[in-house]
Protein backbone atom coordinates (compact mmCIF):
# COMPACT_ATOMS: atom_id res chain seq x y z
CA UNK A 1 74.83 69.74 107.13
CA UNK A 2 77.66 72.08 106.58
CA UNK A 3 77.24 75.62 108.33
CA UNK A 4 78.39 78.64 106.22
CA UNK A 5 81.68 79.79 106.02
CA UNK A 6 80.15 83.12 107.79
CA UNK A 7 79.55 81.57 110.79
CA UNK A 8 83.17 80.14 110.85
CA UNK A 9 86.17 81.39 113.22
CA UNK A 10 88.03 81.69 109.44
CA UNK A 11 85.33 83.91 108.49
CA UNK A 12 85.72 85.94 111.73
CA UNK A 13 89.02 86.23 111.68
CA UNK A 14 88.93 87.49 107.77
CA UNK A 15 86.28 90.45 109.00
CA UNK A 16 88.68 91.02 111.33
CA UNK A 17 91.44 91.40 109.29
CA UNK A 18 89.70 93.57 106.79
CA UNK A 19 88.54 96.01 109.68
CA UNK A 20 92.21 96.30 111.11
CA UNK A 21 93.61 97.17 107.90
CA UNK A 22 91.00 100.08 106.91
CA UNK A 23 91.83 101.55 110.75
CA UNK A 24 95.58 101.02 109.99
CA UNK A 25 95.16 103.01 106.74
CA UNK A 26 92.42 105.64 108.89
CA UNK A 27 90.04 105.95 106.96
CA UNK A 28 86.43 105.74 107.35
CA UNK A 29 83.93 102.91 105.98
CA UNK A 30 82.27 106.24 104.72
CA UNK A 31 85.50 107.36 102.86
CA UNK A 32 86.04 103.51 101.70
CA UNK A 33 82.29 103.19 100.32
CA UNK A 34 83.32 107.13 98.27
CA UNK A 35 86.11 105.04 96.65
CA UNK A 36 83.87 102.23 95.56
CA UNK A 37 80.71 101.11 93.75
CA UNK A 38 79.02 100.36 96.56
CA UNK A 39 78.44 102.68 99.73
CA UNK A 40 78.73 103.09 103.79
CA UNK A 41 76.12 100.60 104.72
CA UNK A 42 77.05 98.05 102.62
CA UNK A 43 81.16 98.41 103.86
CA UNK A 44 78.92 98.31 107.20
CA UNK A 45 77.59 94.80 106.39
CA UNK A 46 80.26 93.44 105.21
CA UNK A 47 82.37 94.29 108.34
CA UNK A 48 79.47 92.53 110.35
CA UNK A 49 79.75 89.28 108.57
CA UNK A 50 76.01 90.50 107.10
CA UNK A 51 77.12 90.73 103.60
CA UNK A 52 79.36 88.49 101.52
CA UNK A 53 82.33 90.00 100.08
CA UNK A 54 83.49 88.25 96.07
CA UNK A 55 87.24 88.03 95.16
CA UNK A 56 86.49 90.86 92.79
CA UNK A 57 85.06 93.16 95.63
CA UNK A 58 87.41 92.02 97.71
CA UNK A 59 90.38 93.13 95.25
CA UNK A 60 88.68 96.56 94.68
CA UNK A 61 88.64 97.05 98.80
CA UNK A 62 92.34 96.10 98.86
CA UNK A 63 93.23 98.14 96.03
CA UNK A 64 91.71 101.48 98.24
CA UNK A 65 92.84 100.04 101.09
CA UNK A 66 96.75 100.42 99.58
CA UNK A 67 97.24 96.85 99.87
CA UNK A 68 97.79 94.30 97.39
CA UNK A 69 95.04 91.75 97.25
CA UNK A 70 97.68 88.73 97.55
CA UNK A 71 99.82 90.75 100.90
CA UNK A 72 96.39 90.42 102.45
CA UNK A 73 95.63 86.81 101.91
CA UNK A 74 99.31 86.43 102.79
CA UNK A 75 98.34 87.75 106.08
CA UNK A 76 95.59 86.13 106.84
CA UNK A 77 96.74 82.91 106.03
CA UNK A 78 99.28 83.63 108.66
CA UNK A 79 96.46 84.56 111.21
CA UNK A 80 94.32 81.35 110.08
CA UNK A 81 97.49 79.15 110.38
CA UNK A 82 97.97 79.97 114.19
CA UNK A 83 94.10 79.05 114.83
CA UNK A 84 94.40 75.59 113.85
C-alpha cells in the first residue's frame, strides 16, 4: 500500500519551503490567515503537514506571500531535485 504523500520527505520538504518563505517575507501565520479565507489555525495545520493544501489555496498563499505560484514550484523542484 502506498503511504500518503504527507508522510513523504517531498511533502516535508514542501512545508518547509512554504514556512521559509512566509519568515522571509515576516509576516505572521496570523497576518497570512487576515489575507485569506481561511484563518491562523488552519495556516497552523497546514505548516504541520495536518492539513492539505489544493493548487488553488496554494496559489492564493503565494499570491500574499509576494511570490508567484510557478517561482515557488521552481524552487522547490530545485530543493526536491538535490534529495534524490
Amino acid at each position: 500500500m502506498m503511504r500518503k504523500s504527507v508522510h513523504t520527505k517531498d511533502y516535508a520538504a514542501f512545508l518547509e519551503l512554504l514556512i521559509e518563505i512566509r519568515h522571509r517575507v515576516g509576516i505572521t501565520q496570523a497576518q497570512l490567515g487576515q489575507q485569506l479565507p481561511f484563518e491562523q489555525p488552519a495556516i497552523s495545520k497546514i505548516e504541520r503537514g495536518e492539513r492539505r493544501v489544493d493548487v488553488i489555496e496554494l496559489k492564493m498563499v503565494c499570491d500574499s506571500l509576494g511570490i508567484k505560484l510557478h517561482d515557488f514550484i521552481a524552487e522547490l523542484e530545485e530543493r526536491l531535485s538535490k534529495h534524490d
